[in-house]
N, C-alpha and C. Protein backbone atom coordinates (compact mmCIF):
# COMPACT_ATOMS: atom_id res chain seq x y z
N UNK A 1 74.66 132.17 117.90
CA UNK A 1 74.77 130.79 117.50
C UNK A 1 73.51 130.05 117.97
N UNK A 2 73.05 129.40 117.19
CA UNK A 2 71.87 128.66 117.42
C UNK A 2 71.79 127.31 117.98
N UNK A 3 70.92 126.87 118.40
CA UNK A 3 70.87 125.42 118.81
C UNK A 3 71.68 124.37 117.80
N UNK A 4 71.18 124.19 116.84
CA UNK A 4 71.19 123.92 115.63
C UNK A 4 72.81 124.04 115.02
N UNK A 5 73.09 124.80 115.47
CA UNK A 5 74.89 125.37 115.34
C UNK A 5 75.82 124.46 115.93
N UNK A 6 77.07 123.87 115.59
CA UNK A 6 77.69 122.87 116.73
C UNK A 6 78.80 123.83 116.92
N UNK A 7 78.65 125.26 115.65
CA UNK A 7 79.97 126.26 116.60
C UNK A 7 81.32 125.83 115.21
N UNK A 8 82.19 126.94 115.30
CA UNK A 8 82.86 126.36 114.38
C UNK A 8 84.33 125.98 114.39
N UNK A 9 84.70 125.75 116.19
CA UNK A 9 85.61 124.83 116.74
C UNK A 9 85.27 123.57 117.36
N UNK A 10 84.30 123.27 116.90
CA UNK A 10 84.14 121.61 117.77
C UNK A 10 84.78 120.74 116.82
N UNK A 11 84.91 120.66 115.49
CA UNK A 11 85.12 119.72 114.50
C UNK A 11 83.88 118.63 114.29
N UNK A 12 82.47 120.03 114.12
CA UNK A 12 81.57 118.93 113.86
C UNK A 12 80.80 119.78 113.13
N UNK A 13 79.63 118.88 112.08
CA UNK A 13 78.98 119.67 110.72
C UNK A 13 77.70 119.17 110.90
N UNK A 14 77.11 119.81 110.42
CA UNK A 14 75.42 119.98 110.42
C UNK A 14 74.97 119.10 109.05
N UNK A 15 74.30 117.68 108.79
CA UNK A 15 74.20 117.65 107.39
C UNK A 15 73.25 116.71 107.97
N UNK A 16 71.67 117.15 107.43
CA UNK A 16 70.56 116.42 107.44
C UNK A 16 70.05 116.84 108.92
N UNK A 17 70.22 117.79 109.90
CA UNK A 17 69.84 117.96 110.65
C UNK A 17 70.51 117.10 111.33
N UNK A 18 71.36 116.15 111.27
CA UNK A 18 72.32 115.51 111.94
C UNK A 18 73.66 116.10 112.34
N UNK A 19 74.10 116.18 113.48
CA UNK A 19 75.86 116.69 113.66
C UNK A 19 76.81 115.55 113.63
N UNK A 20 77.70 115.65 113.01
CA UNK A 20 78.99 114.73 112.44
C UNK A 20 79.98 114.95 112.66
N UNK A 21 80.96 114.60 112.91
CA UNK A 21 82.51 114.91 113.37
C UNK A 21 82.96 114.71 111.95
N UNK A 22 83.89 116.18 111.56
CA UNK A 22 85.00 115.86 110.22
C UNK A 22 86.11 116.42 110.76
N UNK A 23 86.93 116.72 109.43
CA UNK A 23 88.38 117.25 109.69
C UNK A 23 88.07 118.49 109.09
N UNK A 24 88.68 119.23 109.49
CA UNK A 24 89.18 120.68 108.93
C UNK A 24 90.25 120.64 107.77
N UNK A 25 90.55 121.56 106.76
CA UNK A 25 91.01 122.11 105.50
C UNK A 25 92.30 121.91 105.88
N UNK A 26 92.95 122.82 107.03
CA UNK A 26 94.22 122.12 107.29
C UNK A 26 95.18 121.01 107.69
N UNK A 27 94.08 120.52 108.34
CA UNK A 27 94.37 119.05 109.10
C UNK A 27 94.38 118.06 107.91
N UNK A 28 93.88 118.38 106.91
CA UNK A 28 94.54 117.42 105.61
C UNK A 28 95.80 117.51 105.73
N UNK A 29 96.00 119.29 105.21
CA UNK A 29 97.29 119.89 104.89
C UNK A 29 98.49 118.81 105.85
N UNK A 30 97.82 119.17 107.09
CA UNK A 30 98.95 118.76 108.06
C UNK A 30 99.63 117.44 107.88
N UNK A 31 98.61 116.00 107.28
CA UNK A 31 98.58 115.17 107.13
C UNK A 31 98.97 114.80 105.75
N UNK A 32 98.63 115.78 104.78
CA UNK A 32 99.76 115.59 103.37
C UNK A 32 101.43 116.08 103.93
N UNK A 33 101.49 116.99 104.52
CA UNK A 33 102.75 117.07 105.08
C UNK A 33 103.70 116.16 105.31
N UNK A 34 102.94 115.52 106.86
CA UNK A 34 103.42 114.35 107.35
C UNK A 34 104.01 112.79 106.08
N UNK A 35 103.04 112.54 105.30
CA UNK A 35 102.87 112.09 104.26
C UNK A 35 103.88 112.55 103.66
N UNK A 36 104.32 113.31 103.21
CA UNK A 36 105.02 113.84 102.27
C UNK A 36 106.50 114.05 102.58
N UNK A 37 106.76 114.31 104.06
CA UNK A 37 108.26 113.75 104.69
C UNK A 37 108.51 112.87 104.60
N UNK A 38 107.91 111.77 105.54
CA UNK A 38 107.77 110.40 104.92
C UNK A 38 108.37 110.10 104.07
N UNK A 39 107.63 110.28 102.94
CA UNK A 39 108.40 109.55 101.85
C UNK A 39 109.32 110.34 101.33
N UNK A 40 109.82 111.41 101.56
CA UNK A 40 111.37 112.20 101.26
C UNK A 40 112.19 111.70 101.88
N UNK A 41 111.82 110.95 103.17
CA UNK A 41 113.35 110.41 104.17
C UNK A 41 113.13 109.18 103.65
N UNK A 42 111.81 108.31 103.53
CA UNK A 42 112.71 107.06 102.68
C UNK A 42 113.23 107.09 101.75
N UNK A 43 112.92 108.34 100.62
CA UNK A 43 113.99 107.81 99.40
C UNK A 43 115.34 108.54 99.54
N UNK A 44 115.48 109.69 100.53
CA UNK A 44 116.55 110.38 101.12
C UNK A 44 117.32 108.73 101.52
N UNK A 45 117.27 108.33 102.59
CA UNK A 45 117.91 107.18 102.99
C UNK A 45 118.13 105.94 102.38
N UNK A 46 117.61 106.00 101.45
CA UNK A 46 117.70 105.17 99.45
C UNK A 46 118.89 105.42 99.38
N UNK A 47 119.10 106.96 98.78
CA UNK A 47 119.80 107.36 97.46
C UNK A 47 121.31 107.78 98.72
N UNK A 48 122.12 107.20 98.24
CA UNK A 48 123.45 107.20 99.34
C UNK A 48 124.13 108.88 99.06
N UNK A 49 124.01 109.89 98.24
CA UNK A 49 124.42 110.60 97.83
C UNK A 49 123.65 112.15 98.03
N UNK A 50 122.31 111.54 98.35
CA UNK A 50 121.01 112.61 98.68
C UNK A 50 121.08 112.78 100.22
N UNK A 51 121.54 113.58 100.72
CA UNK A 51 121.37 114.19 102.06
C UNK A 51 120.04 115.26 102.54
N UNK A 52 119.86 115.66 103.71
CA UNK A 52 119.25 116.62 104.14
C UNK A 52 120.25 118.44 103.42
N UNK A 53 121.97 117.93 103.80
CA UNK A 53 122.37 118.86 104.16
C UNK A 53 122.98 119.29 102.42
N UNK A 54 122.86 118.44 101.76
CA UNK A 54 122.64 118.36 100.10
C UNK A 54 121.79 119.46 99.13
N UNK A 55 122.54 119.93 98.63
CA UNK A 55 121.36 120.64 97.38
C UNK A 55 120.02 119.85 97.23
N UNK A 56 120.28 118.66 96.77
CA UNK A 56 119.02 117.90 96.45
C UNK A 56 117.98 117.43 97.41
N UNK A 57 118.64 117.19 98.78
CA UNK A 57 118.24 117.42 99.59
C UNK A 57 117.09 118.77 100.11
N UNK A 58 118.03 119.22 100.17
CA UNK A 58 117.07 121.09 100.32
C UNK A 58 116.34 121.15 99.61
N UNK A 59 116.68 120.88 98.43
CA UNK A 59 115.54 120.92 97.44
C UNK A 59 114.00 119.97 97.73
N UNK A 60 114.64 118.67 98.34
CA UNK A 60 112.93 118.15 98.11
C UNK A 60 112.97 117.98 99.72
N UNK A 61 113.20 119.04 100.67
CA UNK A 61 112.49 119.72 101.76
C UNK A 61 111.65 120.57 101.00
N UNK A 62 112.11 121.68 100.23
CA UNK A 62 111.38 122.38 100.18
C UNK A 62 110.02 121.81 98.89
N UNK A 63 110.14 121.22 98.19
CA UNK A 63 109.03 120.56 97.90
C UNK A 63 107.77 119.86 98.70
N UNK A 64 108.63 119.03 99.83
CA UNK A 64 107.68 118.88 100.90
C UNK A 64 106.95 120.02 101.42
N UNK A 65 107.76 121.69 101.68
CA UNK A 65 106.88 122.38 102.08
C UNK A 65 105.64 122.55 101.17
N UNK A 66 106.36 122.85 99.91
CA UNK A 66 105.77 123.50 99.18
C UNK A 66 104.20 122.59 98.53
N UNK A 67 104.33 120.94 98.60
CA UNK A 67 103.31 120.08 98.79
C UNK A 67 101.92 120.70 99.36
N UNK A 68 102.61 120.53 100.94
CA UNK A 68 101.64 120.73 102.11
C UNK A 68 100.86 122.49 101.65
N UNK A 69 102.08 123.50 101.19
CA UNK A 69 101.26 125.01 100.95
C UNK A 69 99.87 125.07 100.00
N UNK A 70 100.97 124.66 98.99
CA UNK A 70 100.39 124.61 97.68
C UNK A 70 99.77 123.30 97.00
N UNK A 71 98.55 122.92 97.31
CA UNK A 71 98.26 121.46 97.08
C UNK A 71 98.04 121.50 95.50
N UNK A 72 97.19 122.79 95.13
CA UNK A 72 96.79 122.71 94.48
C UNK A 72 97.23 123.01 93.23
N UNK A 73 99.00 123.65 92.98
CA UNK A 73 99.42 123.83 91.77
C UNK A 73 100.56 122.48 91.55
N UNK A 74 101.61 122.68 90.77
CA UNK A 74 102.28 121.66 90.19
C UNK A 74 103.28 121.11 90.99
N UNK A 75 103.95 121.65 92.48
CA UNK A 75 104.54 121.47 93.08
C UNK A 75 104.41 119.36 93.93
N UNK A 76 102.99 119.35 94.08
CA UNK A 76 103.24 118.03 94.59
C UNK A 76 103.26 117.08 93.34
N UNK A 77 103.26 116.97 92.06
CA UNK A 77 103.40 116.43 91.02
C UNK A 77 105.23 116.23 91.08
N UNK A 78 105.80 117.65 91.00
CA UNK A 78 107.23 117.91 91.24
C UNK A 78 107.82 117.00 92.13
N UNK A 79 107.62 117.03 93.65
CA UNK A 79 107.48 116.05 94.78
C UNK A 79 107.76 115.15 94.75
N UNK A 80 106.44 114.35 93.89
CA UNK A 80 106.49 112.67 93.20
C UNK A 80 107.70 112.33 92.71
N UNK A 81 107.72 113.11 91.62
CA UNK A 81 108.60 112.63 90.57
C UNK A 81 110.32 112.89 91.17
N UNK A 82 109.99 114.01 91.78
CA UNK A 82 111.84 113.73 92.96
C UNK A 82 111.57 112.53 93.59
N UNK A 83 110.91 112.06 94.13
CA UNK A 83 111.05 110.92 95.47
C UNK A 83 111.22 109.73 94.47
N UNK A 84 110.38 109.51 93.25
CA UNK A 84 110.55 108.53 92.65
C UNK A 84 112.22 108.20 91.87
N UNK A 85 112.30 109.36 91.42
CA UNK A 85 113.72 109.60 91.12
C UNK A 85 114.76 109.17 91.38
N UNK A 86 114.66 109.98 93.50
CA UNK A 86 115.98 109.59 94.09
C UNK A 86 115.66 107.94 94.57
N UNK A 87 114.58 107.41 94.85
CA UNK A 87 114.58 105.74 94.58
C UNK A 87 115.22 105.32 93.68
N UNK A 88 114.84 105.36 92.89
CA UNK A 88 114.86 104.28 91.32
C UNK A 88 116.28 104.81 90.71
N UNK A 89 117.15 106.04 90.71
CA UNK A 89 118.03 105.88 89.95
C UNK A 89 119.31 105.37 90.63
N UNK A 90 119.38 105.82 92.29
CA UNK A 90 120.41 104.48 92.70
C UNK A 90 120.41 103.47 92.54
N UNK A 91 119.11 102.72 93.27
CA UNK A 91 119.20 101.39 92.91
C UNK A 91 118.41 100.89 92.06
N UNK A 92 117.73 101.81 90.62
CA UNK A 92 117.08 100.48 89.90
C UNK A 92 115.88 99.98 90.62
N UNK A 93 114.99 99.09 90.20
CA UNK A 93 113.59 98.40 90.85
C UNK A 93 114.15 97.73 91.55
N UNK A 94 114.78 97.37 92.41
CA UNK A 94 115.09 96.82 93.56
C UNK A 94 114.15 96.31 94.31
N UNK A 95 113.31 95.36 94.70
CA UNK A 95 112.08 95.39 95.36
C UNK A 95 112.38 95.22 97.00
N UNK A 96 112.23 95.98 97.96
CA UNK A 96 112.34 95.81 99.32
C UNK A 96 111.56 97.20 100.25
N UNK A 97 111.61 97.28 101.70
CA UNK A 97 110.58 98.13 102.49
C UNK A 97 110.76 98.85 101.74
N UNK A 98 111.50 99.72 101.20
CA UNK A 98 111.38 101.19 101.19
C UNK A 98 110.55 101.65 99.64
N UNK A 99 111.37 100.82 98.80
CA UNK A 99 110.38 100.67 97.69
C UNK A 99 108.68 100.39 97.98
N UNK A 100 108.50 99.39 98.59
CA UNK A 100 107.26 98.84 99.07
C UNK A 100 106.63 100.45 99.89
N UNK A 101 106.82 100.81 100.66
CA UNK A 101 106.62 102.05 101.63
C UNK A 101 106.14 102.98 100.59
N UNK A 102 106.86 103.70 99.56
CA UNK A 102 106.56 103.97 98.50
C UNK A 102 105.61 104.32 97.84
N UNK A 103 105.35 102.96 97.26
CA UNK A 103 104.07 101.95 96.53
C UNK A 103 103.28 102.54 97.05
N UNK A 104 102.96 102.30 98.57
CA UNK A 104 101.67 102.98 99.53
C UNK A 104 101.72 104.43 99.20
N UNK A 105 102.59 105.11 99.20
CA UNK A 105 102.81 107.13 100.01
C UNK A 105 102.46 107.33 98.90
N UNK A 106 102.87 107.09 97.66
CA UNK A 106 102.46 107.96 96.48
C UNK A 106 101.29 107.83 96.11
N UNK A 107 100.08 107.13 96.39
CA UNK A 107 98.51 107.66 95.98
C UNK A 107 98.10 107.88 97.07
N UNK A 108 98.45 108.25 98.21
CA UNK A 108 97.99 108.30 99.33
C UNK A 108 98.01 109.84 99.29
N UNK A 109 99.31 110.41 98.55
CA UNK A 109 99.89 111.62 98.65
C UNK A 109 99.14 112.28 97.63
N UNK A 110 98.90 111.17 96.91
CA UNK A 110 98.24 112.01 94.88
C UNK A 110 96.90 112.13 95.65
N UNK A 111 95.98 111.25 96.36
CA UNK A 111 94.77 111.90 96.84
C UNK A 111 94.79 112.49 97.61
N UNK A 112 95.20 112.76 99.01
CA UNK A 112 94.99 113.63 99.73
C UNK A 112 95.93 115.18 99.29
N UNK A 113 96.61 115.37 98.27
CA UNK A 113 96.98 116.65 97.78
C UNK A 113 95.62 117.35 96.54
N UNK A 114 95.08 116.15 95.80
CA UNK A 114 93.96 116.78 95.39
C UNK A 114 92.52 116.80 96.28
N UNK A 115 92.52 116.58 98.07
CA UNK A 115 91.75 116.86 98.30
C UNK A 115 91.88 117.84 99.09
N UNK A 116 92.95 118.08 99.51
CA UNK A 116 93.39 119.53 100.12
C UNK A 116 93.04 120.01 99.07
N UNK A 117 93.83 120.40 97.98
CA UNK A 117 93.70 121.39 96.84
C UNK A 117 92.27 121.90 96.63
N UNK A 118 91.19 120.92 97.39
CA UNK A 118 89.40 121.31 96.71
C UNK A 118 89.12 121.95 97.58
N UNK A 119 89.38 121.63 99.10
CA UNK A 119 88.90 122.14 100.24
C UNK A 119 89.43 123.19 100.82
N UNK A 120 88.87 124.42 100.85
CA UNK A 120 89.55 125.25 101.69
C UNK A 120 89.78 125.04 102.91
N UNK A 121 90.94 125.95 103.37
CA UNK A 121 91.88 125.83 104.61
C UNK A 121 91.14 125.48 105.29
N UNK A 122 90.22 126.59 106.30
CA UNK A 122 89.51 126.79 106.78
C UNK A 122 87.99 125.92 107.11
N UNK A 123 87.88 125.15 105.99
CA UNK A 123 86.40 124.49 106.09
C UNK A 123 86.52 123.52 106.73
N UNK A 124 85.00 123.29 107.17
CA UNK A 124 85.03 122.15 107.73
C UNK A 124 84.49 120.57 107.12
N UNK A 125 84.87 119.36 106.47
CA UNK A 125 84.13 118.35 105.99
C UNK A 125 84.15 117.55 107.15
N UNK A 126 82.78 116.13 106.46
CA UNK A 126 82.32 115.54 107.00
C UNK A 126 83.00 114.24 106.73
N UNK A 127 83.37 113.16 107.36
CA UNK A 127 84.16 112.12 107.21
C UNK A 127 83.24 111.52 105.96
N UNK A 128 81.82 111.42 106.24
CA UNK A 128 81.21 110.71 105.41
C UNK A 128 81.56 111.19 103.89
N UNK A 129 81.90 112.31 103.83
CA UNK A 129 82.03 112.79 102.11
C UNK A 129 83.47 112.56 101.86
N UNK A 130 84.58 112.27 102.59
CA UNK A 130 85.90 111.66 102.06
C UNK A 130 85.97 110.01 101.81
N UNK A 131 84.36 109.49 102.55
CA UNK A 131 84.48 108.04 102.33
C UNK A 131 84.58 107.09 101.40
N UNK A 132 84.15 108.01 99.60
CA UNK A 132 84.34 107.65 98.70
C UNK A 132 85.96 107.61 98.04
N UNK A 133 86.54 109.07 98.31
CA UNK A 133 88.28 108.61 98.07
C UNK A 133 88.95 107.49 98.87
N UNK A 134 88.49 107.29 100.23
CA UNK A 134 89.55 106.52 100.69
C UNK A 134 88.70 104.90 100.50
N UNK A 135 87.81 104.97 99.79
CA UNK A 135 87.45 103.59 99.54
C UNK A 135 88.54 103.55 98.34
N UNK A 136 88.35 104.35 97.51
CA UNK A 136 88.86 104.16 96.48
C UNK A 136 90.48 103.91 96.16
N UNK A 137 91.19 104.50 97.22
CA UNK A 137 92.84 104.26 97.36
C UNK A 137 92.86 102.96 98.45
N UNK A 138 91.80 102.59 99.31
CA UNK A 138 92.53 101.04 99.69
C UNK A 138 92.08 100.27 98.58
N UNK A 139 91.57 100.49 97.20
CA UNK A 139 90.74 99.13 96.16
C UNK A 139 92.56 99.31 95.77
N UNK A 140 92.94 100.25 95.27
CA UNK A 140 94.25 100.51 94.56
C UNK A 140 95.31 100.17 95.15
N UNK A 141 95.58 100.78 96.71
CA UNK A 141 97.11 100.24 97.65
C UNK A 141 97.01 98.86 97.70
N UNK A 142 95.74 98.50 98.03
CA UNK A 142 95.79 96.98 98.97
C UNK A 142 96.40 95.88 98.19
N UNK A 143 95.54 95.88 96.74
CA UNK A 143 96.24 95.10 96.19
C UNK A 143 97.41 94.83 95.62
N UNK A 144 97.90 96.19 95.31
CA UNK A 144 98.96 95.93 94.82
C UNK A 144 100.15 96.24 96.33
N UNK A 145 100.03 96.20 96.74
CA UNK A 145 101.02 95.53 98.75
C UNK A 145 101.38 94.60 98.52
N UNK A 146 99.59 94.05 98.44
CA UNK A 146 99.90 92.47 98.32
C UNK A 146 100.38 91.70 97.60
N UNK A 147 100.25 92.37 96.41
CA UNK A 147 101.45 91.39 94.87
C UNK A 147 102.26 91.81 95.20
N UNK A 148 102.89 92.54 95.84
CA UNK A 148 104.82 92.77 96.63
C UNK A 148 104.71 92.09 97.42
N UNK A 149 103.89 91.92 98.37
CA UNK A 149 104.44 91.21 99.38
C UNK A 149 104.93 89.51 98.86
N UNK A 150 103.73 89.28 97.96
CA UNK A 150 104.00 87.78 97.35
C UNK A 150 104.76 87.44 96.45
N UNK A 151 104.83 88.79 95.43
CA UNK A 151 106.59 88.67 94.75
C UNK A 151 107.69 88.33 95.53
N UNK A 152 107.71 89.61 96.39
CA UNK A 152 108.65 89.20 97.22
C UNK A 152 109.00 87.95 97.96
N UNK A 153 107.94 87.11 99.05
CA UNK A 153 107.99 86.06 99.20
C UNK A 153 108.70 84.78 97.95
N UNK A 154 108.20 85.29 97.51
CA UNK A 154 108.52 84.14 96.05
C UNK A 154 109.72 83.71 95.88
């Protein structure tokens, strides 16, 4: 290993002759995970009929796993469309937290599952090269929070 090398457990990358702190391939994963429970127990705790210990339940556990495994095939699309599901068909657009909570997890979840999906497990990126997605999902969450929050107020 060379000077020049920062080694390939520090969580840091070589770009421009500069060393940078990023995240690793899984530590997305880990974090679409997290993400991705999340919003299974809020719409789990939505839908009065959807349990853990439930078929449908089990079922979008194992979607959550299968999210975090598999970023990159049809499974977190699948995901979505359960969580949105068990929301919206108990109660209808209902506007309150959990709906709102929501709003946020699902592009949070749609980008960081297609950026797991690019990055292998294993690699290491540089914060600076994810700085363009997550500019791009607070232009999208923020505002629309905020037209809930002020609907709501209303």
């Amino acid at each position: 290993m060379s000077s020049r090398d920062p080694g390939p457990r520090t969580g840091t990358v070589l770009i421009d002759g500069r060393v940078e702190h990023g995240i690793r391939g899984w530590a997305l994963r880990l974090v679409l995970g997290a993400c991705a429970a999340l919003a299974a127990a809020i719409s789990m705790t939505e839908a009065p009929v959807v349990g853990v210990t439930s078929v449908a339940g089990f079922v979008l556990m194992l979607l959550v796993i299968g999210t975090a495994a598999a970023p990159g095939s049809v499974v977190p699309m699948l995901f979505l469309l359960a969580v949105v599901l068990y929301r919206l068909v108990p109660h209808g657009s209902l506007l309150d937290g959990g709906l709102a909570a929501l709003v946020a997890l699902v592009p949070i979840i749609h980008q960081l599952a297609g950026l797991a999906a690019a990055i292998p497990v294993r690699s290491l990126v540089s914060w600076r090269v994810l700085m363009p997605a997550a500019l791009r999902l607070v232009i999208v969450v923020v505002p629309v929070e905020v037209a809930l929050l002020v609907y709501r107020l209303l």
